[in-house]
C-alpha atoms as a PDB file:
ATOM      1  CA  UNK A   1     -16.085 -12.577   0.595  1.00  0.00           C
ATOM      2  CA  UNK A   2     -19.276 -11.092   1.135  1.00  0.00           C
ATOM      3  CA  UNK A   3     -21.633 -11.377  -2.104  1.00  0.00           C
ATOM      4  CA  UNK A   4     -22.753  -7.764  -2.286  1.00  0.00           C
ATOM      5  CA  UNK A   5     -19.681  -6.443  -1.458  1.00  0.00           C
ATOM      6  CA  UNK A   6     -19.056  -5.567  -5.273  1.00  0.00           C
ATOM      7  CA  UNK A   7     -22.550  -4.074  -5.870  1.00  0.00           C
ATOM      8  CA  UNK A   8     -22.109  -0.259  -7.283  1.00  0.00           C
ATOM      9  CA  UNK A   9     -18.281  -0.727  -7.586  1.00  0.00           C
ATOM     10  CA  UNK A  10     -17.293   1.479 -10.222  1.00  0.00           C
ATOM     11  CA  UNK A  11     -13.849   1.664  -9.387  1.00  0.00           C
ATOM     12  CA  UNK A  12     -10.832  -0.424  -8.253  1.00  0.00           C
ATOM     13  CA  UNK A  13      -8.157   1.630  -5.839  1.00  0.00           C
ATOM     14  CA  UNK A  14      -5.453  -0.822  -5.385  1.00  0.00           C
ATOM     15  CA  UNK A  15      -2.272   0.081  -2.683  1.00  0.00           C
ATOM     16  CA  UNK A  16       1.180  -1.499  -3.701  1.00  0.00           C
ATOM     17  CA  UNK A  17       3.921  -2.449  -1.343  1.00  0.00           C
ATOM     18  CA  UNK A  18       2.612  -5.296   1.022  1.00  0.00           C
ATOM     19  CA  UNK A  19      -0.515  -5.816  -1.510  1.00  0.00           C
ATOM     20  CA  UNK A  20       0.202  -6.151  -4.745  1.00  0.00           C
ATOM     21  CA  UNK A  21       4.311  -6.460  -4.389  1.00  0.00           C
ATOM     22  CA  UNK A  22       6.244  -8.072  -1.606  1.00  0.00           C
ATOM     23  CA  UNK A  23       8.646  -5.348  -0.632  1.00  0.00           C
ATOM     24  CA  UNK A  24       6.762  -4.210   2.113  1.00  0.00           C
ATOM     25  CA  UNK A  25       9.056  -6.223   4.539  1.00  0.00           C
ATOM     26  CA  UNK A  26      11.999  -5.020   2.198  1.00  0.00           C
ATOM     27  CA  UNK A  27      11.501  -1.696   3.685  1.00  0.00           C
ATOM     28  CA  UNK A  28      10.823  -3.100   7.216  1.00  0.00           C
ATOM     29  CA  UNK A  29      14.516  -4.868   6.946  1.00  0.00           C
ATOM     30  CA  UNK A  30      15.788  -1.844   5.608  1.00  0.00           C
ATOM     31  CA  UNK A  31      15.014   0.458   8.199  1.00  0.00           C
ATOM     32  CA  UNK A  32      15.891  -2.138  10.869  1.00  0.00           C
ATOM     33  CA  UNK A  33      19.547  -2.374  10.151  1.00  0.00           C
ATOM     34  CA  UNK A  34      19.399   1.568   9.519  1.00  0.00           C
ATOM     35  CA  UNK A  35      18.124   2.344  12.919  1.00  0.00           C
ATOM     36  CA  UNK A  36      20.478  -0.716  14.472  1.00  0.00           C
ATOM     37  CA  UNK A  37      23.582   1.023  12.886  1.00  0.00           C
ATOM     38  CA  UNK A  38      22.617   4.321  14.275  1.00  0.00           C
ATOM     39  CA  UNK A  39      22.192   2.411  17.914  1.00  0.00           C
ATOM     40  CA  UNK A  40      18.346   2.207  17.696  1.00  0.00           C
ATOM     41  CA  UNK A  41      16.698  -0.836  19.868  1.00  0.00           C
ATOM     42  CA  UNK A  42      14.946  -3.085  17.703  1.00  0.00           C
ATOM     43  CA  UNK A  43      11.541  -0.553  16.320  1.00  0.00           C
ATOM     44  CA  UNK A  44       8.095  -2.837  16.857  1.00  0.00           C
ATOM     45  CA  UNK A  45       7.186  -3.439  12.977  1.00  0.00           C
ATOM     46  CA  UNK A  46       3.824  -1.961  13.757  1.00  0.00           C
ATOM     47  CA  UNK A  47       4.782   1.993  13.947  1.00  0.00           C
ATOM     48  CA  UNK A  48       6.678   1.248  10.429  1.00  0.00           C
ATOM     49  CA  UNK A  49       4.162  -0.526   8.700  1.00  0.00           C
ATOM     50  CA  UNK A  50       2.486   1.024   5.795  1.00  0.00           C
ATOM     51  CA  UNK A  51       3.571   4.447   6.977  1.00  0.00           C
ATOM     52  CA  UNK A  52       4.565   7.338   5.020  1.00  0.00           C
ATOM     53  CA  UNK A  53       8.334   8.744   4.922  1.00  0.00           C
ATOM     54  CA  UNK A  54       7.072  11.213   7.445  1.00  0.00           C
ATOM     55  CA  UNK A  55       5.795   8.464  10.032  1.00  0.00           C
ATOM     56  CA  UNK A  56       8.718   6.244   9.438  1.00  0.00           C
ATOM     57  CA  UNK A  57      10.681   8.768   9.834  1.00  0.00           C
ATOM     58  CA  UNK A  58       9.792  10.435  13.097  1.00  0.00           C
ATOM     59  CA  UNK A  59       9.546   6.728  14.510  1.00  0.00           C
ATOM     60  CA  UNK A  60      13.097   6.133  13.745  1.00  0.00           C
ATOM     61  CA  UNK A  61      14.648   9.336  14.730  1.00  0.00           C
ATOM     62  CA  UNK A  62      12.680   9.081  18.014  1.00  0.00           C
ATOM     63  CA  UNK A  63      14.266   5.775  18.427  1.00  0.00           C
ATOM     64  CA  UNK A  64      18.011   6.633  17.778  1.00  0.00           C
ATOM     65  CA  UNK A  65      19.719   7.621  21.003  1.00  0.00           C
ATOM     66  CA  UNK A  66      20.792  11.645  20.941  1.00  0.00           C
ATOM     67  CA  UNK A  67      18.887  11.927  17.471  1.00  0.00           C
ATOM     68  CA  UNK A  68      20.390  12.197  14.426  1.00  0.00           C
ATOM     69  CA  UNK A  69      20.175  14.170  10.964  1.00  0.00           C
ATOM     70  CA  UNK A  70      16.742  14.153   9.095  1.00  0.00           C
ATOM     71  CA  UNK A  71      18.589  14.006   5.594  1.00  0.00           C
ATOM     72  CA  UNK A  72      20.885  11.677   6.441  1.00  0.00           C
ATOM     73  CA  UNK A  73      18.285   9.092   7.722  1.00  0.00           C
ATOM     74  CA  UNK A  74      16.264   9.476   4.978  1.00  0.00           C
ATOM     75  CA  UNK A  75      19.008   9.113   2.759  1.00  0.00           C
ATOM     76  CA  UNK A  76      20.566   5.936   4.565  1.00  0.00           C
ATOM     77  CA  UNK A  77      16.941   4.718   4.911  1.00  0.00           C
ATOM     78  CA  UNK A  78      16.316   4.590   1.247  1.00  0.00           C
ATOM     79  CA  UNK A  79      19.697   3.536  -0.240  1.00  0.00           C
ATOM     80  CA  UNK A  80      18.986   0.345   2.115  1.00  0.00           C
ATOM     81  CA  UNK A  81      15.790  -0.411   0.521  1.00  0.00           C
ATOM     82  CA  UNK A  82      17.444  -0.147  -2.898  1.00  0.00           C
ATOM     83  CA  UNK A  83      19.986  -2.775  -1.889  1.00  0.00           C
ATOM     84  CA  UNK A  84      17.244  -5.250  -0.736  1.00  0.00           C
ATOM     85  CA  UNK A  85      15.374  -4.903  -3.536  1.00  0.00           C
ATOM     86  CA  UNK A  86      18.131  -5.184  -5.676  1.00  0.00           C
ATOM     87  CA  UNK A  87      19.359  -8.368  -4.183  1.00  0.00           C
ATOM     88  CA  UNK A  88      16.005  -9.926  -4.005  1.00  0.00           C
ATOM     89  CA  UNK A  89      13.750  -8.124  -7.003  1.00  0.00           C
ATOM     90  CA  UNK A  90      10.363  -7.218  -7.137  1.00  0.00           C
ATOM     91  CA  UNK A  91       8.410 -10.078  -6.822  1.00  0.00           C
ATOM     92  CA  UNK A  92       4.365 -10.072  -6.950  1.00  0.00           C
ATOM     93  CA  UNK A  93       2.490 -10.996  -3.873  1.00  0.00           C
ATOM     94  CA  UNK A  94       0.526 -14.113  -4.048  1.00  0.00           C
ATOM     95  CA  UNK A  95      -2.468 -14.271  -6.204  1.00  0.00           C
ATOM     96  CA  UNK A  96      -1.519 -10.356  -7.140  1.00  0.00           C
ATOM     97  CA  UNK A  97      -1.691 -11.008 -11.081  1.00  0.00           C
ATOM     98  CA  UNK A  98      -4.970 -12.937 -10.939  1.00  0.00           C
ATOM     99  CA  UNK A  99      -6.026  -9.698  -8.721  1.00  0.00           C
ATOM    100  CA  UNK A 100      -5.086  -7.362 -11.976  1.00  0.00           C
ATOM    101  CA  UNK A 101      -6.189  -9.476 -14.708  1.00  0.00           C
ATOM    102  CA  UNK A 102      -9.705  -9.845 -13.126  1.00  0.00           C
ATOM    103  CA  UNK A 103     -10.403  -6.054 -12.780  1.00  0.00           C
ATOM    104  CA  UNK A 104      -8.855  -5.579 -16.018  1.00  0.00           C
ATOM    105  CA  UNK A 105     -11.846  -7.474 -17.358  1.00  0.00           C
ATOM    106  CA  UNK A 106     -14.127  -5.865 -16.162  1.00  0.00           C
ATOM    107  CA  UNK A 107     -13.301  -2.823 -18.092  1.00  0.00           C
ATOM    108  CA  UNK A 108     -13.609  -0.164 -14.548  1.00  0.00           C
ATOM    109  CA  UNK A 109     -11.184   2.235 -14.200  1.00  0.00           C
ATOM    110  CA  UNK A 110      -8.103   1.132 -11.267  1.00  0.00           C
ATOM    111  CA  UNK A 111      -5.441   3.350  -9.710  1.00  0.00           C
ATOM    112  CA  UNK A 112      -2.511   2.813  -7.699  1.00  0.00           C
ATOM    113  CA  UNK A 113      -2.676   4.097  -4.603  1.00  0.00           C
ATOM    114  CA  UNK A 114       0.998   4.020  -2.477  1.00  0.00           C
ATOM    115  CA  UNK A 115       2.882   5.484  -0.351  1.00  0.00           C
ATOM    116  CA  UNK A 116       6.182   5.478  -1.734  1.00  0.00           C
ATOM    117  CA  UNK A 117       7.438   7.718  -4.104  1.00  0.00           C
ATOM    118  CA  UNK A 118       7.727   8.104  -7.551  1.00  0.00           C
ATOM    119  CA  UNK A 119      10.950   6.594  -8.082  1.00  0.00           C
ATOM    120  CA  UNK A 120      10.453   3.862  -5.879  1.00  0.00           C
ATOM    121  CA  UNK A 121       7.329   3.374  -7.873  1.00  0.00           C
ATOM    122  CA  UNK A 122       7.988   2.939 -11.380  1.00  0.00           C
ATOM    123  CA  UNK A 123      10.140   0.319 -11.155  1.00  0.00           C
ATOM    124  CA  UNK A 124       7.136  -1.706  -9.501  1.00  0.00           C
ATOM    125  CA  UNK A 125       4.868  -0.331 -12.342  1.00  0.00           C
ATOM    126  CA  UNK A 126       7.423  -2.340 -14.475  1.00  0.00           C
ATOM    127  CA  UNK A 127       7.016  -5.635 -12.940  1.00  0.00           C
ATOM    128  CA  UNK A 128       3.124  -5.187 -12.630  1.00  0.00           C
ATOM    129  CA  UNK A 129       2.172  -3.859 -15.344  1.00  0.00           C
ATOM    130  CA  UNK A 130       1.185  -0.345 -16.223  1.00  0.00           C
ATOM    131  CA  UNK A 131      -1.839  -1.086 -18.521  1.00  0.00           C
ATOM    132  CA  UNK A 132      -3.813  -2.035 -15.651  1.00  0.00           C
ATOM    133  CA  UNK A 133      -3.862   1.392 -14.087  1.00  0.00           C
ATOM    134  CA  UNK A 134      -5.522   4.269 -15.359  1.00  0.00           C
ATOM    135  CA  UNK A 135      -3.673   6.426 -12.285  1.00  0.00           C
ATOM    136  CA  UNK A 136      -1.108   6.294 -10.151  1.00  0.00           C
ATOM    137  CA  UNK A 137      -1.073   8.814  -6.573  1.00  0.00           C
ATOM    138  CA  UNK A 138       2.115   8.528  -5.056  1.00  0.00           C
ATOM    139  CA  UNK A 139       3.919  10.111  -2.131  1.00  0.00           C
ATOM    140  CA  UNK A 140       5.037  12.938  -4.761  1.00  0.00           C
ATOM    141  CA  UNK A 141       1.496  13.677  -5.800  1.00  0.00           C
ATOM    142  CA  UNK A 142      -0.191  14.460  -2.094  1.00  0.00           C
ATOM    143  CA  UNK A 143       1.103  16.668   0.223  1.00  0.00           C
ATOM    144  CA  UNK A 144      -0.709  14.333   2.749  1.00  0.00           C
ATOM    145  CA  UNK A 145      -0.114  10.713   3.249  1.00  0.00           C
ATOM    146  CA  UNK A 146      -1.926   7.605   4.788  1.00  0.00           C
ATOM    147  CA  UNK A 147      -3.825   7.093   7.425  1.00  0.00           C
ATOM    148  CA  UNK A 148      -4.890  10.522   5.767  1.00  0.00           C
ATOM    149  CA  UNK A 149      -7.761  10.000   3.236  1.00  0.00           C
ATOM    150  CA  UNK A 150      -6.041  12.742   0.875  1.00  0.00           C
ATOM    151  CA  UNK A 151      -4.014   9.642  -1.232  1.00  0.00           C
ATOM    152  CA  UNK A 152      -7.480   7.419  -1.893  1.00  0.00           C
ATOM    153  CA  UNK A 153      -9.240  10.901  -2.044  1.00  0.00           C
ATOM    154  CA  UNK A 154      -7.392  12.022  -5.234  1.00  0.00           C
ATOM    155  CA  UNK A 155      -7.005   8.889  -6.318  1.00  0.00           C
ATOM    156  CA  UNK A 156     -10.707   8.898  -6.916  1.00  0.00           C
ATOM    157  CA  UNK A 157     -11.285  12.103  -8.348  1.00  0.00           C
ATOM    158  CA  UNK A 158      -8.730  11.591 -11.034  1.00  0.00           C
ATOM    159  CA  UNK A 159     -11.132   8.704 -12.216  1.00  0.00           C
ATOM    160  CA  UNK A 160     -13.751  10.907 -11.902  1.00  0.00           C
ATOM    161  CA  UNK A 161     -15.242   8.156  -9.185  1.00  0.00           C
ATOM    162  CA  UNK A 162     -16.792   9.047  -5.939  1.00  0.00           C
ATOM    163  CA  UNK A 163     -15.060   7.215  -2.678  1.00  0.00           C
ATOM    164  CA  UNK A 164     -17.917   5.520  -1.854  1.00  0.00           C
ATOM    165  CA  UNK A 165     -18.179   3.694  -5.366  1.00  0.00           C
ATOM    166  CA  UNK A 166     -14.401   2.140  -5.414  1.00  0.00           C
ATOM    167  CA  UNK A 167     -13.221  -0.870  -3.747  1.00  0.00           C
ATOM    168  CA  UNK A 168      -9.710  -0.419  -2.218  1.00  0.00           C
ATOM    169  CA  UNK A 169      -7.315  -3.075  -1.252  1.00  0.00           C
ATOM    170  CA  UNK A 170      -4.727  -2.436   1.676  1.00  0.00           C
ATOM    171  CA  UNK A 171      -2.152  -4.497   3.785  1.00  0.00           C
ATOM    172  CA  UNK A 172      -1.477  -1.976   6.301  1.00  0.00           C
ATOM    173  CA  UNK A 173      -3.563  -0.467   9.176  1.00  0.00           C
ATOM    174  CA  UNK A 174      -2.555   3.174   8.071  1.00  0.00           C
ATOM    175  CA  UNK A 175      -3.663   2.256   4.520  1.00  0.00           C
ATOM    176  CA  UNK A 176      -7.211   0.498   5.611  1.00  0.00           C
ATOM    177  CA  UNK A 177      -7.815   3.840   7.953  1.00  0.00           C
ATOM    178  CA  UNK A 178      -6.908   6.340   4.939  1.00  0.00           C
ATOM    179  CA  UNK A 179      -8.848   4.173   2.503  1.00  0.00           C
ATOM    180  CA  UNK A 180     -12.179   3.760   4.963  1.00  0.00           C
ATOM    181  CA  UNK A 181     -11.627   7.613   6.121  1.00  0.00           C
ATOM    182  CA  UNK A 182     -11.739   8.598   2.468  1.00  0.00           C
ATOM    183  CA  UNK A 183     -15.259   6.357   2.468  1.00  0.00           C
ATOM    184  CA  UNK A 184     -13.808   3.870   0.134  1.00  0.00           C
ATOM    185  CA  UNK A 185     -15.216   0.273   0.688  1.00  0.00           C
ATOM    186  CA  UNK A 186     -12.301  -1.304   1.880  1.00  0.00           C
ATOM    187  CA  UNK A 187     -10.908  -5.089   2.105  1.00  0.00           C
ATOM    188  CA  UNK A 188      -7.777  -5.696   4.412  1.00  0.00           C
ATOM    189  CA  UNK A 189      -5.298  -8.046   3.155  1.00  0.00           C
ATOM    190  CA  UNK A 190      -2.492  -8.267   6.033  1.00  0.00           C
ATOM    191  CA  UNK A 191       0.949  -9.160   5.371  1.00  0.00           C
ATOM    192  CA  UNK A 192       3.110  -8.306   8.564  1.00  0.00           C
ATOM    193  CA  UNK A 193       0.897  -6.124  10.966  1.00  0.00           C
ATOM    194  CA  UNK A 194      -2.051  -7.072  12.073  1.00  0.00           C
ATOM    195  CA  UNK A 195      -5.402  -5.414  11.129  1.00  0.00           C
ATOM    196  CA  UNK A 196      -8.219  -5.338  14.284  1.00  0.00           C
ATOM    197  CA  UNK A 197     -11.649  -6.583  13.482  1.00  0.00           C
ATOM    198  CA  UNK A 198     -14.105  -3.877  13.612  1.00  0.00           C
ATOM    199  CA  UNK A 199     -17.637  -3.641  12.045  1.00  0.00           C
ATOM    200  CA  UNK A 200     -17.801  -3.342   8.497  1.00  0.00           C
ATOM    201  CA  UNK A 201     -14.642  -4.394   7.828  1.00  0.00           C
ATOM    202  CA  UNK A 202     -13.735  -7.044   5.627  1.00  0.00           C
ATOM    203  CA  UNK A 203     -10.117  -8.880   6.434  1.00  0.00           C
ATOM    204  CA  UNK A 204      -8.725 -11.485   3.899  1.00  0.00           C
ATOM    205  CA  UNK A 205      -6.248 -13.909   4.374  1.00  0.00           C
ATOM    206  CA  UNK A 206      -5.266 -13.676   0.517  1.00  0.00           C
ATOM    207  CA  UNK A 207      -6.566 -11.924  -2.857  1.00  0.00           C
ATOM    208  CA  UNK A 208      -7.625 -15.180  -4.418  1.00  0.00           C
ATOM    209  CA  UNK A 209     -11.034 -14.453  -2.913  1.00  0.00           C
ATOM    210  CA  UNK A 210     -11.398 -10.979  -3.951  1.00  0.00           C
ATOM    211  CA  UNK A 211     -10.228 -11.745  -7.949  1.00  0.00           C
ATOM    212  CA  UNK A 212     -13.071 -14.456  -7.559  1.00  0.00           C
ATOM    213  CA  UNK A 213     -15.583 -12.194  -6.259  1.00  0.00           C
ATOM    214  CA  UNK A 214     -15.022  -9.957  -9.348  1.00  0.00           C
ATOM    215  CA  UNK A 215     -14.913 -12.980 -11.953  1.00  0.00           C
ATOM    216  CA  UNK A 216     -18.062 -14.218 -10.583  1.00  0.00           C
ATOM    217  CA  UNK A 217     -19.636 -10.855  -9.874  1.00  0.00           C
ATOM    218  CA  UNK A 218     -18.831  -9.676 -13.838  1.00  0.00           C
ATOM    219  CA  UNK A 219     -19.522 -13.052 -15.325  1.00  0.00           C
END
């Protein structure tokens, strides 16, 4: 973790599946067997990834042989992820709680930041915690989702932040380019799609070192 990296932070915008919870690849099985039932070829992880219903979406349908019903999909799609989730329950991604508890601390304001929607959401909110964040922008609050800024965007003008003073943390590609194109300084955290190295950008193999940057950044 770079030391200054936390300098003039004045806000935390935290995204969820992948990040903070581990259903990310919950939704990635999900949409697998969906697609596979439906006669799809096996969908490279990397189009699904941190995309919004609308991305996910188009991927799949493109991949189904003859196409098939939008609804339907969509429908099929998200009574899957239910049952995974269901099975396995929301559990927190490593070193997620230290994560919270250290910008808790430090008294800034945090939001959630996700692409899934608001039912989908709260039960996470359950297992996180909701006292940790001031605001939550979900799919049902934007009419525009990552890799578009408009999520992070809102996010920080509910807190009554500007973009360039909050420190997001992403899994995905599509997140990291909606959080950097919204001019949030942004630290990737990859779970199961890879995240190039460009300049500028910071890539984690954990959270551990971002919860200690804050601890020893507000001590």
């Amino acid at each position: 973790m770079e030391p200054d990296l936390m300098a003039d932070v004045d806000a935390f915008l935290l995204d969820m599946d992948g990040t903070l919870v581990d259903t990310e690849r919950y939704w990635l099985i999900a949409i697998q067997k969906v697609a596979t039932a439906l006669g799809a070829p096996p969908i490279d992880e990397d189009l699904l990834a941190g995309g919004s219903v609308e991305t996910i979406m188009a991927v799949v349908l493109a991949a189904i042989p003859g196409g098939a019903d939008y609804a339907e999909v969509k429908d099929l799609i998200g009574a899957a992820v239910e049952k995974e989730i269901a099975v396995a329950g929301i559990q927190l991604r490593p070193g997620a709680r230290r994560l919270l508890d250290a910008v808790a601390r430090t008294g800034l304001p945090c939001a959630l930041v996700t692409s899934s929607d608001r039912e989908k959401t709260e039960p996470a909110l359950d297992v996180l915690g909701r006292s940790y964040f001031r605001v939550t922008v979900t799919a049902d609050d934007v009419v525009r989702h990552k890799p578009d800024p408009l999520p992070y965007a809102t996010a920080a003008r509910l807190l009554g932040v500007a973009p360039e003073r909050c420190l997001a943390v992403e899994d995905s590609l599509a997140g990291v380019h909606a959080a950097e194109a919204a001019g949030c300084r942004t630290i990737a955290v990859p779970q199961v799609q890879k995240i190039p190295a460009v300049p500028g950008r910071v890539i984690l193999d954990s959270l551990d070192p971002i919860a200690e940057a804050i601890e020893k950044h507000r001590a």
